[in-house]
N, C-alpha and C. Protein backbone atom coordinates (compact mmCIF):
# COMPACT_ATOMS: atom_id res chain seq x y z
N UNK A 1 0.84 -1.19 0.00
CA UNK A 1 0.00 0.00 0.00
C UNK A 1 0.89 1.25 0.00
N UNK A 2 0.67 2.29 -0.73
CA UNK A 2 1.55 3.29 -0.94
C UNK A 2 0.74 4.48 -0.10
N UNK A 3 1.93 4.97 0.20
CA UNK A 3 1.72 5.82 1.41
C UNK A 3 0.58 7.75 0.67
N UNK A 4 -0.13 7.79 1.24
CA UNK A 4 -0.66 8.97 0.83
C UNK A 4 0.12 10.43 0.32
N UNK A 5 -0.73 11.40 -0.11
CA UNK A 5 0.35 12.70 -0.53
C UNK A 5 -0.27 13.16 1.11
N UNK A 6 1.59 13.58 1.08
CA UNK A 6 1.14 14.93 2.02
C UNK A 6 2.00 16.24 2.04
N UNK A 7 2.20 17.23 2.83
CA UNK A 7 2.22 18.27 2.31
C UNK A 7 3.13 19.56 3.23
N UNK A 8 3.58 19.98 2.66
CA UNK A 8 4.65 21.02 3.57
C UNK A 8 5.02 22.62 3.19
N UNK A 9 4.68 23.04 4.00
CA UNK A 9 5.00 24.64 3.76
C UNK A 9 5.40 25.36 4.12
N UNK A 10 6.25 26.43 3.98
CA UNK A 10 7.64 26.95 4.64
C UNK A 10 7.20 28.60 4.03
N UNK A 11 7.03 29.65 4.45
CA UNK A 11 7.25 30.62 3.66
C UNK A 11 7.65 31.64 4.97
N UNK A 12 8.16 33.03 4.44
CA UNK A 12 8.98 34.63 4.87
C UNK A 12 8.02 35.23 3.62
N UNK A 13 8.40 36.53 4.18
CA UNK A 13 7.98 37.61 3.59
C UNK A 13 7.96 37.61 2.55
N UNK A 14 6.91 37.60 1.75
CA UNK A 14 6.90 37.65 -0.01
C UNK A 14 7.27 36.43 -0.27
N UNK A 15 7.64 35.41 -0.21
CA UNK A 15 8.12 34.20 -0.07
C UNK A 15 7.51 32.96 0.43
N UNK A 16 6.76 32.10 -0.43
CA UNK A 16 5.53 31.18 0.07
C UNK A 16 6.32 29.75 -0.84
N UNK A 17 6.42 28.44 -0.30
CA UNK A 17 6.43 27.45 -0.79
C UNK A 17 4.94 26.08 0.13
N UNK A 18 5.03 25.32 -0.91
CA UNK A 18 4.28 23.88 -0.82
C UNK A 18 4.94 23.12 -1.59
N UNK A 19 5.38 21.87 -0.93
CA UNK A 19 5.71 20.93 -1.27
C UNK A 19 5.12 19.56 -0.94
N UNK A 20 4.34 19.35 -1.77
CA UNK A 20 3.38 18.00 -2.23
C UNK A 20 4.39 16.70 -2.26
N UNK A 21 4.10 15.57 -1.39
CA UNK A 21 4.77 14.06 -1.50
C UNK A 21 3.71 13.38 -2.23
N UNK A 22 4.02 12.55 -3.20
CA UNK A 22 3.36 11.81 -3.82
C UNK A 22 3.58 10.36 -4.19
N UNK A 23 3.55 9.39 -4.43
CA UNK A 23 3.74 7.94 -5.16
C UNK A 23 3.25 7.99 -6.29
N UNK A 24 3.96 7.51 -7.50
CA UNK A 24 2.45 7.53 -8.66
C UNK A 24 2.39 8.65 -9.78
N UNK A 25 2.27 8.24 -10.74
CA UNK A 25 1.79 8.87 -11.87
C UNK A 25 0.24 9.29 -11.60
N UNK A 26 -0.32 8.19 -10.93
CA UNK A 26 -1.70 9.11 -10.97
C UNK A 26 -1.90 10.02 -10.12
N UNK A 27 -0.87 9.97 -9.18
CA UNK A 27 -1.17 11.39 -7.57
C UNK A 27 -0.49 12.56 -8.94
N UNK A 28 0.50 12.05 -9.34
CA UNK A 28 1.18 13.41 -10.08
C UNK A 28 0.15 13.92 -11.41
N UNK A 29 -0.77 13.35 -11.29
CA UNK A 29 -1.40 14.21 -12.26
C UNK A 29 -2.68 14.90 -11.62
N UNK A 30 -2.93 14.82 -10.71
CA UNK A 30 -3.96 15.07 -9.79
C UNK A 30 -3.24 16.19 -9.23
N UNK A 31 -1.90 16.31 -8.76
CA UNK A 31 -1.18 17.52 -8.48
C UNK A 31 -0.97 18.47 -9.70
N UNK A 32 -0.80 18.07 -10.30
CA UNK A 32 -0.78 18.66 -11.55
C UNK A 32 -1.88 19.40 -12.25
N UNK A 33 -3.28 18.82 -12.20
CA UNK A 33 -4.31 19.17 -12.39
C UNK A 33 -4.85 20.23 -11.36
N UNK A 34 -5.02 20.15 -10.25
CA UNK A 34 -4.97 20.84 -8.87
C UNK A 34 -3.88 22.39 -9.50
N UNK A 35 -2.60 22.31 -9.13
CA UNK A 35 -1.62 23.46 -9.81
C UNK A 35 -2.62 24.42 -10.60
N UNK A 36 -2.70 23.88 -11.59
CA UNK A 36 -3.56 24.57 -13.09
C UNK A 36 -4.81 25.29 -12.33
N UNK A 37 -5.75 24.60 -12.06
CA UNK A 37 -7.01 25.00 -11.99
C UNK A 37 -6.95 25.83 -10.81
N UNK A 38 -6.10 25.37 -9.56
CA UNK A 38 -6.24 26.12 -8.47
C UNK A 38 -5.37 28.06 -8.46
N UNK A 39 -4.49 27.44 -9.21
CA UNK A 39 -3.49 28.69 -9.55
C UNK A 39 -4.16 30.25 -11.01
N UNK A 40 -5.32 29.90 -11.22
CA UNK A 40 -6.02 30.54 -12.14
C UNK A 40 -6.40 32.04 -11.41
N UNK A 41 -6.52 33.23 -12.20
CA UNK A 41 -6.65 34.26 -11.32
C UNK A 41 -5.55 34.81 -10.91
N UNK A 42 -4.09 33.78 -10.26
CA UNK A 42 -3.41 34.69 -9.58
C UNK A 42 -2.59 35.57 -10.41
N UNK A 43 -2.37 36.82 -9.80
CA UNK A 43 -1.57 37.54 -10.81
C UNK A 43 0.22 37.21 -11.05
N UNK A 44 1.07 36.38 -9.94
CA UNK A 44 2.14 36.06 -10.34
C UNK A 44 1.84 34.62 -10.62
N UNK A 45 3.04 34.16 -11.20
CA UNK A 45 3.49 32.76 -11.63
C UNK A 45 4.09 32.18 -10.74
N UNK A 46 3.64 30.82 -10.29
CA UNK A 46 4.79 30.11 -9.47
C UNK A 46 6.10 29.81 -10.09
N UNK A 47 6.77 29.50 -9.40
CA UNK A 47 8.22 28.37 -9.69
C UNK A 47 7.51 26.99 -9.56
N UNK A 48 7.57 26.22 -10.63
CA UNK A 48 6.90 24.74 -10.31
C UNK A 48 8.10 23.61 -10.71
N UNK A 49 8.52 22.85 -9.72
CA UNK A 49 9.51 21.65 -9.67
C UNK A 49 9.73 20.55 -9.06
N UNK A 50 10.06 19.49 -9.11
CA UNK A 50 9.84 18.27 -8.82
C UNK A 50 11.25 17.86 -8.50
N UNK A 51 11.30 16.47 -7.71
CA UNK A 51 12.59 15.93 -7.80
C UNK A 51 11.86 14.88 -6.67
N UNK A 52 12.94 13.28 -7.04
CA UNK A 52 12.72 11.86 -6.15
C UNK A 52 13.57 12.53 -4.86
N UNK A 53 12.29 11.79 -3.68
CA UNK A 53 12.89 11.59 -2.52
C UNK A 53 13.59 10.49 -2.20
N UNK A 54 12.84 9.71 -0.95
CA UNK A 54 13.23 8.47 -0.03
C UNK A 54 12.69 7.41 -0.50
N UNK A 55 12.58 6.22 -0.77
CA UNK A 55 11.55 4.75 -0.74
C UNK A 55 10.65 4.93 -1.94
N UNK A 56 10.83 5.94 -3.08
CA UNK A 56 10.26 5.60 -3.99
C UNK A 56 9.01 7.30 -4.12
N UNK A 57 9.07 7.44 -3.49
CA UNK A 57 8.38 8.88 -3.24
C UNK A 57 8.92 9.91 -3.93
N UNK A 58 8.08 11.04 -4.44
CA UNK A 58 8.76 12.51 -5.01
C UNK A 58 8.25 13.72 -4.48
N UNK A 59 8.36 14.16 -4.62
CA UNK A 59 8.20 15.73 -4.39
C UNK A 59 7.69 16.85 -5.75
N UNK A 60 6.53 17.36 -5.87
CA UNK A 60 6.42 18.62 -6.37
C UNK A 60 6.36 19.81 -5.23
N UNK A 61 7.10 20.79 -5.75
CA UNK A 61 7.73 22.27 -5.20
C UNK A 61 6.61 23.55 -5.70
N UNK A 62 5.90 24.00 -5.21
CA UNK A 62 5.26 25.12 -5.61
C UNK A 62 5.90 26.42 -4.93
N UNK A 63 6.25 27.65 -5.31
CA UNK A 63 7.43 28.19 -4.83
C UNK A 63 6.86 29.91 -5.56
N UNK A 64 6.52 30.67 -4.68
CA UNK A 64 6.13 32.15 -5.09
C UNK A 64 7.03 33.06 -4.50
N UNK A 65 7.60 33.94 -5.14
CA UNK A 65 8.36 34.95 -4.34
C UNK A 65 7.81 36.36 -5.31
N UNK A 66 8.11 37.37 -4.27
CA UNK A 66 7.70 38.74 -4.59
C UNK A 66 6.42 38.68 -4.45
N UNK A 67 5.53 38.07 -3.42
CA UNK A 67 4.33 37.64 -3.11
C UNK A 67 3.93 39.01 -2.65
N UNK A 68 4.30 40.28 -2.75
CA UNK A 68 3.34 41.17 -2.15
C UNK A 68 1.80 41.30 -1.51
N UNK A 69 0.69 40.88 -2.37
CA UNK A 69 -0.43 40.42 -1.68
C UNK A 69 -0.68 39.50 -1.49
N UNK A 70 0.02 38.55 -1.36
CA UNK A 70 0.30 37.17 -0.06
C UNK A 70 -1.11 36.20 -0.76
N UNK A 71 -0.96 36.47 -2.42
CA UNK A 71 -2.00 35.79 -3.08
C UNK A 71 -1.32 34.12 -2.84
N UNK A 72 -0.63 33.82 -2.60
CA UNK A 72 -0.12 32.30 -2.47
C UNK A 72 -0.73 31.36 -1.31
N UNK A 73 -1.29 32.22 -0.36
CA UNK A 73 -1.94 31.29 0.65
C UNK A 73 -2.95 30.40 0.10
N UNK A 74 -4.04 31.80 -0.24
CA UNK A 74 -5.05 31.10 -1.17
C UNK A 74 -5.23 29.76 -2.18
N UNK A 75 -3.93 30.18 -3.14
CA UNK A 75 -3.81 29.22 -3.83
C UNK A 75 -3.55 27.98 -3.61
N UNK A 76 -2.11 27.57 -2.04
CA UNK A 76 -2.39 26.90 -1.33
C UNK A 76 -3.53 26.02 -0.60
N UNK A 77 -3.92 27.09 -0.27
CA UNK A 77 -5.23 26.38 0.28
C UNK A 77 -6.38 25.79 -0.51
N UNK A 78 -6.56 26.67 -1.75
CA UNK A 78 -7.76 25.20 -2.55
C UNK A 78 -6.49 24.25 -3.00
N UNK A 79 -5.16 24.41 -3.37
CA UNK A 79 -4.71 23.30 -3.63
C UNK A 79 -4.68 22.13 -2.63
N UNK A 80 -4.93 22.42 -1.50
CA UNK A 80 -4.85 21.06 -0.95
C UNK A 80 -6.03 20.79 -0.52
N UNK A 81 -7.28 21.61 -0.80
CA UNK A 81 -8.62 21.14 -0.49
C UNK A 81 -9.24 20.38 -1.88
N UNK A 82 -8.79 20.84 -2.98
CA UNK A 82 -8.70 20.34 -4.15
C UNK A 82 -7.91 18.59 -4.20
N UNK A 83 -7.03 18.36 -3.65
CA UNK A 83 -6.32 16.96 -3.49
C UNK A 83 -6.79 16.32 -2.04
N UNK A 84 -8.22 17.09 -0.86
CA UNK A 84 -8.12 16.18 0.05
C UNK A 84 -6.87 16.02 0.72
N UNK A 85 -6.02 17.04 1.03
CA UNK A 85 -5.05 16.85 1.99
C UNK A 85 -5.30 17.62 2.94
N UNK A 86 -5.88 16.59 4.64
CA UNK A 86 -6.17 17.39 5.80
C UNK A 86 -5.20 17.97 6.41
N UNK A 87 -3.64 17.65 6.20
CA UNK A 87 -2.57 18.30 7.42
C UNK A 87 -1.68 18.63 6.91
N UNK A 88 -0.92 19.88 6.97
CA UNK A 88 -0.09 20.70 5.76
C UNK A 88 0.80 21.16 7.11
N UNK A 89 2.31 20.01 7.19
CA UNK A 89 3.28 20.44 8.25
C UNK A 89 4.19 21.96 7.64
């Protein structure tokens, strides 16, 4: 059984990241899909990047800087209400 996505976020001033764990081609397109639709509206562009972790697991990086109106929370937040992720360390 492969372990669920979950989710991490680190941000400073103007400066917002999420980083999504996933297994799977199909979580990564569900993150992927989520990204798109949830990120619509905002006026900057993320940094969007990936890379393998531990045991088979990866990582997508969602990454905003020069966040002046701190539009990245938002986006955050339907992104992980959008994927059903209850706990964002």
């Amino acid at each position: 059984m492969s372990k669920p996505m979950d989710a991490e976020y680190h941000g400073e001033e103007r400066y917002s990241k999420l980083s999504i764990a996933y297994t799977g081609t199909e979580e990564e397109a569900a993150i992927n899909t989520a990204i798109e639709v949830c990120s619509k509206g905002c006026s900057i562009m993320p940094n969007i990047y990936g890379c393998d972790i531990s045991n088979g697991r990866k990582v997508i990086v969602i990454e905003y800087q020069d966040d002046y109106d701190r539009e990245a929370g938002d986006v955050f937040e339907k992104i992980l209400k959008h994927l059903d992720i209850k706990l964002c360390d």
